[in-house]
Protein backbone atom coordinates (compact mmCIF):
# COMPACT_ATOMS: atom_id res chain seq x y z
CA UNK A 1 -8.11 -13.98 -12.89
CA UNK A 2 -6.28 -15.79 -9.63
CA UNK A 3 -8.26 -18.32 -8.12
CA UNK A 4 -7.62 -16.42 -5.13
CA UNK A 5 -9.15 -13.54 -6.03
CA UNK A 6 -12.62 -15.15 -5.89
CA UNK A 7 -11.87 -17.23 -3.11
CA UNK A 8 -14.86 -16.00 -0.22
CA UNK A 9 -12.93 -15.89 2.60
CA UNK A 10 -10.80 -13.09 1.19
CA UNK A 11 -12.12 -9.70 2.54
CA UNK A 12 -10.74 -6.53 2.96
CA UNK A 13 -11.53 -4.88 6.45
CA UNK A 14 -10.41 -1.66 8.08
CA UNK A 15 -7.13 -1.91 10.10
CA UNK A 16 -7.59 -1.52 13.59
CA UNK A 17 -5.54 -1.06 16.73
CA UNK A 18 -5.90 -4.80 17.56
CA UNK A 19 -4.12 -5.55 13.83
CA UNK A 20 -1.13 -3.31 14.14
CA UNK A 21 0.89 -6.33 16.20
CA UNK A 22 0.18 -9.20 12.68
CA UNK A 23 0.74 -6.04 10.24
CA UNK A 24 3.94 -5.20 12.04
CA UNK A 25 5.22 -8.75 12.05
CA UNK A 26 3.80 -9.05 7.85
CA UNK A 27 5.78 -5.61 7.60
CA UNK A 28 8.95 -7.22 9.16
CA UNK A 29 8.76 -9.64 7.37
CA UNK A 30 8.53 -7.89 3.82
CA UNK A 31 10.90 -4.80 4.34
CA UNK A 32 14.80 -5.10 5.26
CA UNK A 33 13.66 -0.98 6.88
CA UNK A 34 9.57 -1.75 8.44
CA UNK A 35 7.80 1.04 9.40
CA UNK A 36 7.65 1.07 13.36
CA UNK A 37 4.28 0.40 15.21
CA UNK A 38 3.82 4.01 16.41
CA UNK A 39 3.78 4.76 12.59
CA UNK A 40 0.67 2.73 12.39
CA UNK A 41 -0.83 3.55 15.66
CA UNK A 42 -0.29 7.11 14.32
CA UNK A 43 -1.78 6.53 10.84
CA UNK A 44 -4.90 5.36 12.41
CA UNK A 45 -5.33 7.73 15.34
CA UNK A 46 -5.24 10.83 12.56
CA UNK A 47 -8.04 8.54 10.48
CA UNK A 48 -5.63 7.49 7.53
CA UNK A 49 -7.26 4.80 5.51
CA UNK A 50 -5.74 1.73 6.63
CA UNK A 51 -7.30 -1.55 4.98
CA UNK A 52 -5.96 -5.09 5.74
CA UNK A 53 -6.82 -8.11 2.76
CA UNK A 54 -7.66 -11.08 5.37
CA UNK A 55 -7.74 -14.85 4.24
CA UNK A 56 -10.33 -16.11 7.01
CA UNK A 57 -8.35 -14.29 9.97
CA UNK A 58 -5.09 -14.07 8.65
CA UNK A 59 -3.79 -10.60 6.96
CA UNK A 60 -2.02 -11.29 3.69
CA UNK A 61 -1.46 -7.83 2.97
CA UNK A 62 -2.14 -3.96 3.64
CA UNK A 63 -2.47 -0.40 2.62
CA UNK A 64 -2.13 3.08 4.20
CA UNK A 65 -3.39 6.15 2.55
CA UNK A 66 -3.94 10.20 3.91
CA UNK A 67 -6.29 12.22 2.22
CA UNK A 68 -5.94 16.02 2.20
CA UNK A 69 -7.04 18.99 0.52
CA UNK A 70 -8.25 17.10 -2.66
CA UNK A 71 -5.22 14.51 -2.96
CA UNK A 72 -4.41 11.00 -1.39
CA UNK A 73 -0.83 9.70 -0.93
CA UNK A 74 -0.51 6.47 -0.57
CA UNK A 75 1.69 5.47 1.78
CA UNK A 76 2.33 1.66 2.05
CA UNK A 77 1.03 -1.37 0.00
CA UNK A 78 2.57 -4.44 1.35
CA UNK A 79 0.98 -8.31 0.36
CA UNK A 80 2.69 -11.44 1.42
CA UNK A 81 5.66 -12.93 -0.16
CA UNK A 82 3.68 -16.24 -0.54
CA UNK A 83 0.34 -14.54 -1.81
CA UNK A 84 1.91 -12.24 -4.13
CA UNK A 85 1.11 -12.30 -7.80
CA UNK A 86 -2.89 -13.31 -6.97
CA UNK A 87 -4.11 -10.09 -7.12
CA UNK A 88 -4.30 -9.12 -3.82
CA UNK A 89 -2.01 -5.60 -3.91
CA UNK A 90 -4.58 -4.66 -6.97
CA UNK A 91 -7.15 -5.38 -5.00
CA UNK A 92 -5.80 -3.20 -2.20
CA UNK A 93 -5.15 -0.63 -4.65
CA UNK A 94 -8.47 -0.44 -5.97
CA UNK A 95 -9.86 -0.16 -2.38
CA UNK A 96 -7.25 3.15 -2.09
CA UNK A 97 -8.35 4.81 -5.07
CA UNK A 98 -12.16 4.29 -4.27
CA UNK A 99 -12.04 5.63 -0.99
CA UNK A 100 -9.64 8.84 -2.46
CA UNK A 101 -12.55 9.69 -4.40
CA UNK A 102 -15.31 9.38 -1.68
CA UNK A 103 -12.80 11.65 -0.22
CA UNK A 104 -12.74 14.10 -2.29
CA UNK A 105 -9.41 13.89 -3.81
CA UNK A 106 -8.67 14.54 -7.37
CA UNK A 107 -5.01 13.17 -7.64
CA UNK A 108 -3.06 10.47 -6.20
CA UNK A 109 0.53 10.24 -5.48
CA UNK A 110 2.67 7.24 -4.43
CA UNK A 111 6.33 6.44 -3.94
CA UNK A 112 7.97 3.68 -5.40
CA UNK A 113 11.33 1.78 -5.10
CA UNK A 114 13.00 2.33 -8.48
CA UNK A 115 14.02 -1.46 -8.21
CA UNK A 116 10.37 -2.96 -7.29
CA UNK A 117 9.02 -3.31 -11.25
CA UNK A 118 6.14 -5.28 -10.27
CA UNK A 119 4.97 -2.61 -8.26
CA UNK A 120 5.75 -0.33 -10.93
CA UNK A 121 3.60 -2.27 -12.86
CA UNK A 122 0.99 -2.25 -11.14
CA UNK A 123 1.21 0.73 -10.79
CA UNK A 124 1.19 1.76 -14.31
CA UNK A 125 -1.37 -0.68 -15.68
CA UNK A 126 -3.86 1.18 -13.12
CA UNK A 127 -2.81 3.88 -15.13
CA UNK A 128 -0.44 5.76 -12.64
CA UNK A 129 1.99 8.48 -14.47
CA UNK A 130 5.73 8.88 -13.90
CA UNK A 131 6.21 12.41 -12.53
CA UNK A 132 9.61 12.59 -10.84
CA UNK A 133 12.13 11.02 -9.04
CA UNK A 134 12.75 11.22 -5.25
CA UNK A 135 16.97 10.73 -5.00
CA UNK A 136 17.80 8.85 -2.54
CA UNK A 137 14.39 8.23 -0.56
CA UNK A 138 14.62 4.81 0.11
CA UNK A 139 17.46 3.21 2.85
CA UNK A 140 18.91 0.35 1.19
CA UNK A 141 22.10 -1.69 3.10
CA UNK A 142 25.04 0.52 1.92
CA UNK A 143 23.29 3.44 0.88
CA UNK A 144 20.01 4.79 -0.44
CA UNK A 145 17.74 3.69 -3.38
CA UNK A 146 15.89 6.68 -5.67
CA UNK A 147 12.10 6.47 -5.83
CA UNK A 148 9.74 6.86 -8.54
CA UNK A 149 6.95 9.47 -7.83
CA UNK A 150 3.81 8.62 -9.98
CA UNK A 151 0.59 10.00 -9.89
CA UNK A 152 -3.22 9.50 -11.06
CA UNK A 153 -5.43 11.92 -11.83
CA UNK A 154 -9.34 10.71 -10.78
């Protein structure tokens, strides 16, 4: 297990309104296409889970999830470049799935980029399923990339 992992001063909080201006420059950052602000703004005004992973008061990473009518989609996982690899997107993760069954969901969906294979990873060795492919759903410069759909039943 990462060192960083146990480190104390990593906690996960509940995004707030105050966060969305260091999540949207983390986001910027991380994605050549970033979600806007109003798309976080909007995610937490309808009550989406939105957790940030904080190293004392910096946010290393993040996750959006809805939950509806017995399934969560998550939405957006995104971890620093520089803290990836520590655990920290698991971690996330396993916040997500916790709070989709407090929730009430039975099922779990997610989007991936076809290219990003350590998400898929991750993704799989939480025991997420391959259940389609989404052509085209990602922007990429010069055209679009296909995503993988997975899914976890809880």
């Amino acid at each position: 297990m990462s060192a960083i992992l146990k480190d104390p001063h990593l906690q996960l909080y509940p995004m707030r309104l105050v966060d969305v201006d260091e999540v949207m420059a983390l986001e910027r950052r991380c994605y050549e296409f970033p979600w806007t602000s109003g798309i976080f703004t909007d995610c937490l005004a309808v009550g989406y889970c939105c957790w940030t992973c904080r190293l004392d008061e910096q946010i290393l990473g993040y996750a959006v999830m809805s939950v509806a009518a017995g399934e969560a989609h998550i939405l957006n996982v995104c971890v620093h470049p520089e803290y990836r690899g520590h655990g920290l997107g698991q971690r996330l993760l396993q916040r997500l799935l916790t709070l989709a069954g407090k929730h009430g969901a039975d099922s779990v969906f997610l989007e991936v980029r076809a290219s990003n294979l350590v998400a898929l990873g991750l993704y799989r060795k939480t025991g997420f399923n391959e259940i389609g492919v989404r052509r085209g759903y990602y922007p990429v410069r010069g055209g679009r990339e296909d995503a993988i759909l997975l899914a976890l039943s809880l």
